[in-house]
N, C-alpha and C. Protein backbone atom coordinates (compact mmCIF):
# COMPACT_ATOMS: atom_id res chain seq x y z
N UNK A 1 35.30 -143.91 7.74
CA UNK A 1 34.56 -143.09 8.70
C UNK A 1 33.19 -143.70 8.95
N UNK A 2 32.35 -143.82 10.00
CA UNK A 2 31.51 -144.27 10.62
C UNK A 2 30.34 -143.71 10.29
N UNK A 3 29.31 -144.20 10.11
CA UNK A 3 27.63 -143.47 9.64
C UNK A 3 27.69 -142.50 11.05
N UNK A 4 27.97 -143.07 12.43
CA UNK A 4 27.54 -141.81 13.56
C UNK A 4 28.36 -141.00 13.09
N UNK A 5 29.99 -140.76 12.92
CA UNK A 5 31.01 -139.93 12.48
C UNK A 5 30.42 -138.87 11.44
N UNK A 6 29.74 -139.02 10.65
CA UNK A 6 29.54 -138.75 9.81
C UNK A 6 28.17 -138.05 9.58
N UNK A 7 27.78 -137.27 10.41
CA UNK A 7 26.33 -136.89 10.51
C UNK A 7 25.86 -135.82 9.84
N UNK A 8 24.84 -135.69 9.79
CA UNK A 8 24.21 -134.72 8.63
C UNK A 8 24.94 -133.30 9.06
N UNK A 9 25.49 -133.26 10.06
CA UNK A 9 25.74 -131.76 10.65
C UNK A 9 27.08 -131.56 9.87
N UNK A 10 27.87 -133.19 10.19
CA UNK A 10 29.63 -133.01 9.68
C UNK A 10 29.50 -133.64 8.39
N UNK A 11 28.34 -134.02 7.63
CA UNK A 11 28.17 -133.63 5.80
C UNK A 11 28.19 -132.21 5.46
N UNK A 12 27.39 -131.25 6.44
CA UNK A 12 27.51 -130.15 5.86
C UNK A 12 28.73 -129.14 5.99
N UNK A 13 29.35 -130.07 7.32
CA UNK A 13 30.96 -129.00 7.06
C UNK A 13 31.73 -129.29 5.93
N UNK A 14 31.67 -130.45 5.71
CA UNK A 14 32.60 -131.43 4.21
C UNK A 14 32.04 -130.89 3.43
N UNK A 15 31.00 -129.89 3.16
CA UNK A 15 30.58 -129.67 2.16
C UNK A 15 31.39 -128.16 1.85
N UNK A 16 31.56 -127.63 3.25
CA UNK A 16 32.17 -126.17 3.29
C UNK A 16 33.78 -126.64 2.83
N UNK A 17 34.40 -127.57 2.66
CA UNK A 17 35.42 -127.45 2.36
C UNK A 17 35.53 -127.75 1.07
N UNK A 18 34.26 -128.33 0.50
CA UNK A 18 34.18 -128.77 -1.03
C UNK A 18 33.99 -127.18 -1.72
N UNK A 19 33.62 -126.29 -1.30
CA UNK A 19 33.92 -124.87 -1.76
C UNK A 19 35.19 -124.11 -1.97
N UNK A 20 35.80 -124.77 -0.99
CA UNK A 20 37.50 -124.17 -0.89
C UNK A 20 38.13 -123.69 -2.34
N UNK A 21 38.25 -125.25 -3.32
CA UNK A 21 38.76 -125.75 -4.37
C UNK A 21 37.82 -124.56 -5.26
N UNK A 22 36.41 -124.68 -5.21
CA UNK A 22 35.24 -123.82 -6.44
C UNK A 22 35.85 -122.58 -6.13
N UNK A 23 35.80 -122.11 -4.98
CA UNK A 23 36.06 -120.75 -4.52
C UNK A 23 37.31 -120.37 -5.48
N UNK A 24 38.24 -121.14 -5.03
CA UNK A 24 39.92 -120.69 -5.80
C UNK A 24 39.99 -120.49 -7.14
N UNK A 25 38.94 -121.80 -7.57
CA UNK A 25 38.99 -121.71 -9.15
C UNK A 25 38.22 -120.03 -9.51
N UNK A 26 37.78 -119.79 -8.83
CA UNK A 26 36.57 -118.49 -9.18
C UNK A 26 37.65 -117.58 -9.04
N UNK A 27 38.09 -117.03 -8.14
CA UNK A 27 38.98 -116.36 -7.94
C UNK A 27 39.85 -116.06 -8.50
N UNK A 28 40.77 -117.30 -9.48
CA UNK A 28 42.13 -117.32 -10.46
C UNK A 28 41.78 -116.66 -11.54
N UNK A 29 40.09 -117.15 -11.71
CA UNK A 29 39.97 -116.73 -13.06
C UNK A 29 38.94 -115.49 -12.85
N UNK A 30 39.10 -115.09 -11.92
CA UNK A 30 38.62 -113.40 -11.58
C UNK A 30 37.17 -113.48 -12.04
N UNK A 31 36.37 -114.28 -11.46
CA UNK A 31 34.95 -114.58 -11.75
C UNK A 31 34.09 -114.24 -10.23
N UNK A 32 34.72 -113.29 -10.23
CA UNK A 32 34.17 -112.62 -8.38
C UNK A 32 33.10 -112.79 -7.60
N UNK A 33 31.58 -112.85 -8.92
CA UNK A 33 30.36 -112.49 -8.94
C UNK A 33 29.91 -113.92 -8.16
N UNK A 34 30.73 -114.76 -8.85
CA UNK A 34 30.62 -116.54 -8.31
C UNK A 34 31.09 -116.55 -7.19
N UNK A 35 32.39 -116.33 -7.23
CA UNK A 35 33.06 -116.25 -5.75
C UNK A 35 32.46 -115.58 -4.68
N UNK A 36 31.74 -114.77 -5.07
CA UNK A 36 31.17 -114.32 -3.66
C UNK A 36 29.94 -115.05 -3.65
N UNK A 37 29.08 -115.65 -4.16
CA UNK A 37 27.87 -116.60 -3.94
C UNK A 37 28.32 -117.67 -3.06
N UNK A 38 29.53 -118.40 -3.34
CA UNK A 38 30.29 -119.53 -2.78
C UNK A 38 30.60 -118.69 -1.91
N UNK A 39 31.17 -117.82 -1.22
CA UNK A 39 31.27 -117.49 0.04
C UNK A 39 29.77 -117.77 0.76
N UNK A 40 28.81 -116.80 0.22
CA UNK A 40 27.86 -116.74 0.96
C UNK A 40 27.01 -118.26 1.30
N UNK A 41 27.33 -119.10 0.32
CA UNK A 41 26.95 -120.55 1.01
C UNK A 41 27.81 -121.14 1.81
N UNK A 42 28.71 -120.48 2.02
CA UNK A 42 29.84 -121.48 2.70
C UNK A 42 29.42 -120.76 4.38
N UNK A 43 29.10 -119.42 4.51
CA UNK A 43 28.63 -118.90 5.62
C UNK A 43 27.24 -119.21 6.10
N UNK A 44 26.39 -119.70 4.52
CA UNK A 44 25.18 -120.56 5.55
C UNK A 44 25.42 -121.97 5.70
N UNK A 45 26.44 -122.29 5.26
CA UNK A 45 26.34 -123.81 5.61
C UNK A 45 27.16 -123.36 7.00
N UNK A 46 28.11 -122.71 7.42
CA UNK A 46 28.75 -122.35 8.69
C UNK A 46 27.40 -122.29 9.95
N UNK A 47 26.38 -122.13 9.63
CA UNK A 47 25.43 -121.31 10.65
C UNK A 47 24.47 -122.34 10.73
N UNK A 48 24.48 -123.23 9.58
CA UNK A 48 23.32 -123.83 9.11
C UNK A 48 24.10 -125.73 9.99
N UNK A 49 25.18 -125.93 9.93
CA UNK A 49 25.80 -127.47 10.40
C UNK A 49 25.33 -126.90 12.10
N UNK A 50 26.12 -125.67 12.56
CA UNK A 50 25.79 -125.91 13.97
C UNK A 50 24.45 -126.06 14.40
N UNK A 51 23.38 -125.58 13.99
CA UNK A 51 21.78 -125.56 14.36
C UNK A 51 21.18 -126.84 14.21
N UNK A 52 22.00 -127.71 13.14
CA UNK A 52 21.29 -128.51 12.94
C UNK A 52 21.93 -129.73 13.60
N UNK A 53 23.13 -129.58 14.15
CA UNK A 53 23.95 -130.16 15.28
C UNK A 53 23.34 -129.97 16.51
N UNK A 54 22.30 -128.67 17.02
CA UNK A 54 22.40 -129.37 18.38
C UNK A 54 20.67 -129.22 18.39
N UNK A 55 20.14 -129.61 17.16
CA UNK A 55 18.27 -129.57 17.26
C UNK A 55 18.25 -130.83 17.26
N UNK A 56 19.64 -131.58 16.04
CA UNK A 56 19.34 -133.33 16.16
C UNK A 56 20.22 -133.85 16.98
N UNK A 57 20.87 -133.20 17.71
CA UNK A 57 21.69 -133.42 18.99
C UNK A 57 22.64 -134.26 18.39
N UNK A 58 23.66 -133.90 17.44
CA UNK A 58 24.69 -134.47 16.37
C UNK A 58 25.87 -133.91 17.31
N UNK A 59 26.29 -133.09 18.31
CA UNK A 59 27.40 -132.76 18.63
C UNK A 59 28.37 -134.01 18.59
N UNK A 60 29.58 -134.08 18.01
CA UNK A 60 30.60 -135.11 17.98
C UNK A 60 31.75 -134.29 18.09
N UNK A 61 32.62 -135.12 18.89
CA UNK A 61 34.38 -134.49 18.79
C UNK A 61 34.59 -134.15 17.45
N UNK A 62 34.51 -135.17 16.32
CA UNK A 62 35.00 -134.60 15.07
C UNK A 62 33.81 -133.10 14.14
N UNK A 63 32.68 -132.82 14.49
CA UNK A 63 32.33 -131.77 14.15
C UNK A 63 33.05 -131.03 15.15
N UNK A 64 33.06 -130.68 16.23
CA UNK A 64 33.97 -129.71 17.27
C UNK A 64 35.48 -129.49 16.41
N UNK A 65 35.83 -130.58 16.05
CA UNK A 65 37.19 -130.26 15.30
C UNK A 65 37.46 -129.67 14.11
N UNK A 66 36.52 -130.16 13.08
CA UNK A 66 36.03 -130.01 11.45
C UNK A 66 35.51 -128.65 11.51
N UNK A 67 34.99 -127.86 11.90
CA UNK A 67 34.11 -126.78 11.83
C UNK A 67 35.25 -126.20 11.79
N UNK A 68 36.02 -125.25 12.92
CA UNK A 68 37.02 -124.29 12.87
C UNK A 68 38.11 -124.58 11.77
N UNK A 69 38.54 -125.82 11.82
CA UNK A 69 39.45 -126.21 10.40
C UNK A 69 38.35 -126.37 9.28
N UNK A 70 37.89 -126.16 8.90
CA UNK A 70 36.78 -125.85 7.58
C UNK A 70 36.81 -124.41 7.54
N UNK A 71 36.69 -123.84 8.23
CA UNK A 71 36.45 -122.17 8.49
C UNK A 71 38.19 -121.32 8.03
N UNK A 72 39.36 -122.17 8.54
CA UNK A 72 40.61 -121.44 8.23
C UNK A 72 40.81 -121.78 7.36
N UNK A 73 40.69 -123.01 6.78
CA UNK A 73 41.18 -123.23 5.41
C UNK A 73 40.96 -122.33 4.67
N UNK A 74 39.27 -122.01 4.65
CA UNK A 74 38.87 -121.45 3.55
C UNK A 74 39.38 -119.65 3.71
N UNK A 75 39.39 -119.22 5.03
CA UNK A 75 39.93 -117.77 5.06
C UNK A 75 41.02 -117.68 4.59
N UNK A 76 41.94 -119.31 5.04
CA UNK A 76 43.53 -119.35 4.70
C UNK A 76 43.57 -118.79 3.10
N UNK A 77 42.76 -119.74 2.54
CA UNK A 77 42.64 -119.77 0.88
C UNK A 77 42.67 -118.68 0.40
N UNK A 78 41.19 -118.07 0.91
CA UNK A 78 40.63 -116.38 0.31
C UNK A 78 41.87 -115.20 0.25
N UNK A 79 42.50 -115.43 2.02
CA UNK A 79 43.43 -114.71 2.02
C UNK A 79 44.71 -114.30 0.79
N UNK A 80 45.31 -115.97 0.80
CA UNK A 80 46.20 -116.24 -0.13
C UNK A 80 45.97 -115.90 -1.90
N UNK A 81 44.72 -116.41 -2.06
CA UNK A 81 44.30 -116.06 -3.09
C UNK A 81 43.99 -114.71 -3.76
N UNK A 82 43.28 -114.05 -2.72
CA UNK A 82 43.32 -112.44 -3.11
C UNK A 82 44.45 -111.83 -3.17
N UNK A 83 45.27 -112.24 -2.55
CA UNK A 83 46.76 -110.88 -2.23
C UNK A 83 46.79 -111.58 -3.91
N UNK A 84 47.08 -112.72 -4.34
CA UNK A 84 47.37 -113.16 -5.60
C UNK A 84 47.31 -112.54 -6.42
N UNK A 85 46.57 -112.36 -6.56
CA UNK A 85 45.47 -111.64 -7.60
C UNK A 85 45.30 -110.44 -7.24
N UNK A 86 46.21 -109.55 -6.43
CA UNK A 86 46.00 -107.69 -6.23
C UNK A 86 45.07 -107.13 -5.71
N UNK A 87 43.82 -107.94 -5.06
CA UNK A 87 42.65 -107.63 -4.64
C UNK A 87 42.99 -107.41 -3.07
N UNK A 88 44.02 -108.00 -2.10
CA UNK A 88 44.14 -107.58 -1.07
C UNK A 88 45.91 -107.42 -0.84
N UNK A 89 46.16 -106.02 -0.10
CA UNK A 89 47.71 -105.34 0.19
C UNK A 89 48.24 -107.47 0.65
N UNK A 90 49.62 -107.37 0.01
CA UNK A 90 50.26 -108.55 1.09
C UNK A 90 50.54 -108.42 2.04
N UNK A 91 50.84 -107.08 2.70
CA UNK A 91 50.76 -106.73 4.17
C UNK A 91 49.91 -107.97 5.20
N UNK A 92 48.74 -107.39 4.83
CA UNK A 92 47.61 -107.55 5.51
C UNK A 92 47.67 -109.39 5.89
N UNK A 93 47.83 -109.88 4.82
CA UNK A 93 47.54 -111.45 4.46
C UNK A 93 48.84 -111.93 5.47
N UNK A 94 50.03 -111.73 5.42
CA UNK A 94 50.99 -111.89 6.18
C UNK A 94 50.59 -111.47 7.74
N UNK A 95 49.75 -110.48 8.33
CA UNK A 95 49.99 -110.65 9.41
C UNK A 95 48.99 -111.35 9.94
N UNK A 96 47.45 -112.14 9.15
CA UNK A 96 46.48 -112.56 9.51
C UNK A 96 46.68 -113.86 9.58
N UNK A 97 48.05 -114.39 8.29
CA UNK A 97 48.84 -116.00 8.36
C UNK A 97 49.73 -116.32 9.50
N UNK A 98 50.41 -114.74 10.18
CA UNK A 98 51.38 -114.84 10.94
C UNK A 98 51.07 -115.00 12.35
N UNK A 99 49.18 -114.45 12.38
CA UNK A 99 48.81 -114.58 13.80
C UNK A 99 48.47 -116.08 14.07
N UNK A 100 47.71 -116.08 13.13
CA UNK A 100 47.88 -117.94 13.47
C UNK A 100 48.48 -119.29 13.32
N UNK A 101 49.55 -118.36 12.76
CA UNK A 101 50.68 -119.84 12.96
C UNK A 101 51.24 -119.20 14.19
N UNK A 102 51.26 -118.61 14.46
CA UNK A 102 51.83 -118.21 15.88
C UNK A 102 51.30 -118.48 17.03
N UNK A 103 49.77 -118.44 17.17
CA UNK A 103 48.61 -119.17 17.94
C UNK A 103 48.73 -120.67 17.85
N UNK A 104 49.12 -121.44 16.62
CA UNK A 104 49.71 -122.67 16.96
C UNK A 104 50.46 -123.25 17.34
N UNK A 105 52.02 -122.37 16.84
CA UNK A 105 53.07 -122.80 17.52
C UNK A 105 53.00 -122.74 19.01
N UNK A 106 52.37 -121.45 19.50
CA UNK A 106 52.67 -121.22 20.93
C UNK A 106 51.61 -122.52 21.76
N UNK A 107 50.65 -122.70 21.32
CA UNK A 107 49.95 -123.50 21.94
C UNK A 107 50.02 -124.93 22.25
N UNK A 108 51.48 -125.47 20.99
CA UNK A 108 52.04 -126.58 20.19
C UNK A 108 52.94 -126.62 21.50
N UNK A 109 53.84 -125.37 21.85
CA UNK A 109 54.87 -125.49 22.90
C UNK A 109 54.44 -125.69 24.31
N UNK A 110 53.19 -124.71 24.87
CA UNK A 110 52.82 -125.22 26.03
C UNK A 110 52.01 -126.43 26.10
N UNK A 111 51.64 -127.14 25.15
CA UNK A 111 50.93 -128.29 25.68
C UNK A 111 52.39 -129.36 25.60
N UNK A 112 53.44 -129.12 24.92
CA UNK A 112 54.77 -130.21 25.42
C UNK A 112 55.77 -129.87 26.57
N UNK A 113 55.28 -128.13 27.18
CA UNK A 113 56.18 -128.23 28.20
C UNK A 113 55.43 -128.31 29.48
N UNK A 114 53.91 -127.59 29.62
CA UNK A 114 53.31 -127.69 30.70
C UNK A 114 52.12 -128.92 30.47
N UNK A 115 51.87 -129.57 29.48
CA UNK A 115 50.82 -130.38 29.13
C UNK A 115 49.77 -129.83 28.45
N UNK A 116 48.87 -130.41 28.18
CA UNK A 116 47.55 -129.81 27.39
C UNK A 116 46.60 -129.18 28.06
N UNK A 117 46.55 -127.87 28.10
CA UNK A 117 45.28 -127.04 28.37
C UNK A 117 44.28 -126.27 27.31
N UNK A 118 43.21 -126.69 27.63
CA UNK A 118 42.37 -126.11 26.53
C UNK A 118 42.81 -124.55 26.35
N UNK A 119 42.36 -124.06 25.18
CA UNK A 119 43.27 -122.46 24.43
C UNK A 119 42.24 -121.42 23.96
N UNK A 120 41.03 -121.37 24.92
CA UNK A 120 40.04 -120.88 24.56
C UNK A 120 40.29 -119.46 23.93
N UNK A 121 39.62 -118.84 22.60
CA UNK A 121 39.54 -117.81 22.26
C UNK A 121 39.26 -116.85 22.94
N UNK A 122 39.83 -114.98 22.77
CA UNK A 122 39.70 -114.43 23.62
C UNK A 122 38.29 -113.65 22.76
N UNK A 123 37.99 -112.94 23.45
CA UNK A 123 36.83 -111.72 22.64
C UNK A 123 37.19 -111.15 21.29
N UNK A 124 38.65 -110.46 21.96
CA UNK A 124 39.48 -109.97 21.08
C UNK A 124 39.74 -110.72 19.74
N UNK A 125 39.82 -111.48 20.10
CA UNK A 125 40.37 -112.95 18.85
C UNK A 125 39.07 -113.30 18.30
N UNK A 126 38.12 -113.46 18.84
CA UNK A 126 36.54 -113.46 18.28
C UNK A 126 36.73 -112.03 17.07
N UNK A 127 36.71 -110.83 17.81
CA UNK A 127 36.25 -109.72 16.64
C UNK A 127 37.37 -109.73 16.02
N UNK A 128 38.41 -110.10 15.74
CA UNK A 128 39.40 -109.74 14.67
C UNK A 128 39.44 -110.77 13.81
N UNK A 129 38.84 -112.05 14.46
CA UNK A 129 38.59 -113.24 13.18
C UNK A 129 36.78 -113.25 12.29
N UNK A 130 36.97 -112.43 13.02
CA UNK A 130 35.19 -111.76 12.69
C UNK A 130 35.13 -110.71 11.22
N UNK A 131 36.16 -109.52 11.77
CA UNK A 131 36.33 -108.64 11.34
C UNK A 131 37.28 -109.42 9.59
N UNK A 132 38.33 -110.76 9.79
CA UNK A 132 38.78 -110.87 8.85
C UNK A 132 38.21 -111.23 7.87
N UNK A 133 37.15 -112.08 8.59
CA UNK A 133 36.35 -112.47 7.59
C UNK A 133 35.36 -111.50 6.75
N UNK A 134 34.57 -110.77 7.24
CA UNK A 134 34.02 -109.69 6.85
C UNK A 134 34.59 -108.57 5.78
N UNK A 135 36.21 -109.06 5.69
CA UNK A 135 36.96 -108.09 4.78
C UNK A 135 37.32 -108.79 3.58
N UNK A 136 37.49 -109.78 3.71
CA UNK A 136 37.34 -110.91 2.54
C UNK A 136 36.23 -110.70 1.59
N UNK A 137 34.69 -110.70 2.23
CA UNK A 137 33.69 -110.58 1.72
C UNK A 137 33.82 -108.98 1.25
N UNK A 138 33.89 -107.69 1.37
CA UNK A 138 34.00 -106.88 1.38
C UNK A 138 34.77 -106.80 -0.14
N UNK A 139 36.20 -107.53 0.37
CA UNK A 139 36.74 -107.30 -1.30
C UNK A 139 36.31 -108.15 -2.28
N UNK A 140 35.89 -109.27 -2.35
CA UNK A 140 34.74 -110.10 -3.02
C UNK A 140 33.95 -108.93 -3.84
N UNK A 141 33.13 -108.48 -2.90
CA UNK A 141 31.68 -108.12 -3.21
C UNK A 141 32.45 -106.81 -3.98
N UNK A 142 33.66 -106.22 -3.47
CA UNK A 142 33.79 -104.83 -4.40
C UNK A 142 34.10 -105.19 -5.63
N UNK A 143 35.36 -106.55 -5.91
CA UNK A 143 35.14 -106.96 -7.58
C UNK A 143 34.11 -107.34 -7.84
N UNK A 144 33.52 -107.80 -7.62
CA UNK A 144 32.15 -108.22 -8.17
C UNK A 144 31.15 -106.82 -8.35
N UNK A 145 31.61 -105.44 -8.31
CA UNK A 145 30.90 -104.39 -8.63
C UNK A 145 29.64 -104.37 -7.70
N UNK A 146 29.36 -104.88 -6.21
CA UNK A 146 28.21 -104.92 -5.47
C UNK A 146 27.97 -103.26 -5.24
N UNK A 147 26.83 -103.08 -5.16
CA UNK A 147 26.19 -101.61 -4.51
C UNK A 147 27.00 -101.73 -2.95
N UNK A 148 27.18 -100.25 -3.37
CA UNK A 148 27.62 -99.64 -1.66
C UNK A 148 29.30 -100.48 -1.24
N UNK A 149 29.44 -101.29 -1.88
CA UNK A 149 30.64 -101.26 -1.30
C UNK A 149 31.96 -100.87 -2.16
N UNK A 150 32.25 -99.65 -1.92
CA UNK A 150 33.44 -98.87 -1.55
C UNK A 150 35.08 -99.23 -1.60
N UNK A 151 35.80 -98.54 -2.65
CA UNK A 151 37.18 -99.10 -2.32
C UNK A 151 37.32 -98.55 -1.29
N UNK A 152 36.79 -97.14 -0.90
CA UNK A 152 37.30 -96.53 0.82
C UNK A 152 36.90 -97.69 1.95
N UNK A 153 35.73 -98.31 1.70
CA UNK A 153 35.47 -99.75 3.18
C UNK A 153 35.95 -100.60 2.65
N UNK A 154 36.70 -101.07 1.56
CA UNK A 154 37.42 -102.24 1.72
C UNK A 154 38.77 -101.52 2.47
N UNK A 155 39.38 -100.76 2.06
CA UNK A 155 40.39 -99.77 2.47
C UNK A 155 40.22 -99.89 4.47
N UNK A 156 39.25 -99.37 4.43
CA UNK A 156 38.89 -99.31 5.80
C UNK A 156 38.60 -100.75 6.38
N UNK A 157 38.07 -101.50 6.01
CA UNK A 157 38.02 -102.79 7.10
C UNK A 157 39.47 -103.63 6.65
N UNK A 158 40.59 -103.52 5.50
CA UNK A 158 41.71 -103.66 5.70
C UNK A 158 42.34 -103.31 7.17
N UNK A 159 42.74 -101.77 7.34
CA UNK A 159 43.45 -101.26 8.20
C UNK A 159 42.65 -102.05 9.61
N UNK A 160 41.33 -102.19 9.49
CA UNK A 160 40.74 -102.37 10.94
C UNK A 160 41.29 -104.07 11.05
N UNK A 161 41.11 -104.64 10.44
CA UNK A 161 41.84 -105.83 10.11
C UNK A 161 43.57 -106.12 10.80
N UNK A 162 44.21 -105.06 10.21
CA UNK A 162 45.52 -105.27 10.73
C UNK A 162 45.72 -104.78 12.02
N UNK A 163 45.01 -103.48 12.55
CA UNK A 163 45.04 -103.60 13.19
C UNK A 163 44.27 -104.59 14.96
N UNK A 164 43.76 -105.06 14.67
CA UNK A 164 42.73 -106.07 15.79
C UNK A 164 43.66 -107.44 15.64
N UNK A 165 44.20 -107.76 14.58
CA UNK A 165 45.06 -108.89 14.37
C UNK A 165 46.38 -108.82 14.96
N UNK A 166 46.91 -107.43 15.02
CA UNK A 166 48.22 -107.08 15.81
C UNK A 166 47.92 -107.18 17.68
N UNK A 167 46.40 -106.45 17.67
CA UNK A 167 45.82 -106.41 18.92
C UNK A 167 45.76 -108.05 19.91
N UNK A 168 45.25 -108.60 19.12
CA UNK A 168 44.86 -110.22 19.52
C UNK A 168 46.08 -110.85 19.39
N UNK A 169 46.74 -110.98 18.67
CA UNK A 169 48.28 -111.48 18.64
C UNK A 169 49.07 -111.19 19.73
N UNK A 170 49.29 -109.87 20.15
CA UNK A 170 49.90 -109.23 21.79
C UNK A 170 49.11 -110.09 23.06
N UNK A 171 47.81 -110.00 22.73
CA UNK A 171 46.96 -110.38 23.79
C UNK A 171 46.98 -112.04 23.95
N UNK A 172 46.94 -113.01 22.65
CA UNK A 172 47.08 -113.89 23.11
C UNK A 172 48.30 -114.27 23.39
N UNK A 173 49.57 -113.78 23.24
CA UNK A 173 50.96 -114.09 23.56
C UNK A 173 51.27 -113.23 25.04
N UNK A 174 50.61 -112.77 25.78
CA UNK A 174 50.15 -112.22 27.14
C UNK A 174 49.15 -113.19 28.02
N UNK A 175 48.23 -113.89 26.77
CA UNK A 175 47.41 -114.98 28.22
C UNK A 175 48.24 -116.58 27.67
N UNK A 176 48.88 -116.64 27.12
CA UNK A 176 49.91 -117.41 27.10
C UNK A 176 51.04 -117.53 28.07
N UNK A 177 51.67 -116.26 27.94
CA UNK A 177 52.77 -116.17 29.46
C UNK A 177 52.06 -116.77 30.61
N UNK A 178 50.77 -116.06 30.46
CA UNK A 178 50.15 -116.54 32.04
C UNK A 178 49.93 -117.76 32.60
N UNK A 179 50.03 -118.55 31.98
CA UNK A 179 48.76 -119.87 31.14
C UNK A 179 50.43 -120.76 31.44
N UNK A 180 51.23 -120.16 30.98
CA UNK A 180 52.60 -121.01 30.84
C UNK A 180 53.11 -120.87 32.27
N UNK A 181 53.13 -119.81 33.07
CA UNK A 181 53.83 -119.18 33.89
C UNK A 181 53.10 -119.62 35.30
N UNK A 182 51.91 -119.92 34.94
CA UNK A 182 50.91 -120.26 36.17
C UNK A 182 50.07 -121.60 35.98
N UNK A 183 49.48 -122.04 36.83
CA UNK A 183 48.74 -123.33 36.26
C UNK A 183 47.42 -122.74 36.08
N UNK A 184 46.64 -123.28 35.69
CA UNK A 184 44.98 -123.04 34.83
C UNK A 184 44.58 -122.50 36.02
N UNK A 185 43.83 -121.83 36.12
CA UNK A 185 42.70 -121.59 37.27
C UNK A 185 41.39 -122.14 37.07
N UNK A 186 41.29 -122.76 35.84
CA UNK A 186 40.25 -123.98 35.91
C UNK A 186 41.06 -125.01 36.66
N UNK A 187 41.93 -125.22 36.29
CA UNK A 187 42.68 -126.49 36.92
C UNK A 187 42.51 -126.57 38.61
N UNK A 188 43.17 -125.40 38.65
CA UNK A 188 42.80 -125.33 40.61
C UNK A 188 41.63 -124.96 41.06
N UNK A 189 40.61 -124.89 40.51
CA UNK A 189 39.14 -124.73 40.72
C UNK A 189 38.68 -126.14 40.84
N UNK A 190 38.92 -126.74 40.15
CA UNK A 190 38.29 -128.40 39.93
C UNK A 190 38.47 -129.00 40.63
N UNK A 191 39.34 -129.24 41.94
CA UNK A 191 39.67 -130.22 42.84
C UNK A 191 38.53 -129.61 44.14
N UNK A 192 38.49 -127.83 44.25
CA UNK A 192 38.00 -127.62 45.40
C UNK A 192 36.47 -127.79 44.92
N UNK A 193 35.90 -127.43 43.69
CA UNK A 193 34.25 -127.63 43.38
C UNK A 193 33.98 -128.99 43.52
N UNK A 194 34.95 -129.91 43.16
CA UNK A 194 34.83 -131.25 43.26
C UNK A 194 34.79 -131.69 44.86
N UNK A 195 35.05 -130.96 45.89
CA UNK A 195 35.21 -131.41 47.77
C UNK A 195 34.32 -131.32 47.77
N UNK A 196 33.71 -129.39 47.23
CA UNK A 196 32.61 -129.28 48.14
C UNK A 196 31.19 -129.26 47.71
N UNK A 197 31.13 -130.50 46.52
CA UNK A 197 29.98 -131.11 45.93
C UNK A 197 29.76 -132.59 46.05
N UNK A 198 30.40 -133.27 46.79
CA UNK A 198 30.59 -134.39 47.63
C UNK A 198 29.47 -134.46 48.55
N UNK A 199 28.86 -135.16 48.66
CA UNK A 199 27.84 -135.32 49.76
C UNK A 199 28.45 -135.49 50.70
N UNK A 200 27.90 -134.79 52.14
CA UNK A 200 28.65 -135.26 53.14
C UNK A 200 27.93 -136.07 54.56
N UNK A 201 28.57 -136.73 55.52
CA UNK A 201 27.93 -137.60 55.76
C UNK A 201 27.11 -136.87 57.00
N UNK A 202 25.80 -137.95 56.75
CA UNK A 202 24.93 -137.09 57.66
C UNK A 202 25.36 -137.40 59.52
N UNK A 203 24.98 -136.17 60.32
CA UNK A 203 25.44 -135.94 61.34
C UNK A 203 24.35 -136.76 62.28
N UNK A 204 24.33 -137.74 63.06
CA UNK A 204 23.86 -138.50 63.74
C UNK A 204 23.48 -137.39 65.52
């Protein structure tokens, strides 16, 4: 990998995945109090690579790529790891694994039958990957005996969990049909913004 490749912004995502492994070990051995510290650095290094990506103007394809895969792994992990260990229903973990292998497959199929279109997140898909994460921490912080948090709000941002994940799952397999069924409307936007930003020739 390349010194530009490799910039202080996408050291600090490599660093979020060097938590993955600490995190798990914390977790197996039901050391919660740790595990949730390593979360909470892994969420400032999340906040902390992008700022410092676009103050030293580090944006690269491979941070664009590394960031969101740094980010699932580690939910992937938490997920997997807690149901493990009885700290979260397997319900839950199954339908938060099932939405996004399903968001891949489907996205895997239309870029080989209609070609590649970008798969932008919806809102919806924003607050329910928002919300998953937030429930992770939630059951973290309740083994770890934190003030104020509640087996009733882990309880509760569970259910809110499954449900926004069932929500976004419908919704993106709905702007999928569309997306499959129709061509981009970026796509057919781009040829006409592209005419009528053409200089045109001056009238004598």
């Amino acid at each position: 990998m390349s010194s530009r490749a490799l910039t202080t912004a996408n050291q600090i995502t490599i660093l979020r995945l060097i938590f993955v492994p600490l995190f798990a070990i914390l977790v197996v051995d039901r050391r919660y109090g740790a595990a949730l510290a390593v979360l909470v650095l892994a969420a400032v290094s999340d906040f902390v690579d992008g700022t410092v990506a676009r103050i030293l103007h580090q944006e690269s394809p491979l941070g664009v790529a590394l960031d969101p895969i740094a980010d699932k792994i580690l939910m992937t992990t938490a997920y997997l790891l807690l149901t493990f260990t009885g700290v979260l229903p397997w319900w839950v973990t199954i339908l938060v694994l099932s939405r996004d292998v399903g968001i891949l497959v489907t996205a895997a199929l239309i870029s080989l039958v209609a070609g590649y279109r970008p798969f932008r997140p919806t809102l919806l898909g924003k607050t329910s990957t928002f919300v998953q994460v937030v429930t992770v921490f939630l059951a973290v912080a309740y083994e770890a005996r934190a003030p104020l948090v509640t087996r009733s709000l882990v309880r509760l941002a569970v259910y809110l969990t499954a449900t926004l994940t069932v929500g976004s799952a419908i919704h993106y397999l709905v702007v999928a049909r569309h997306r499959f069924a129709h061509p981009s409307t970026e796509e057919a936007e781009t040829p006409a913004k592209t005419n009528a930003e053409e200089p045109q020739p001056a009238k004598k």
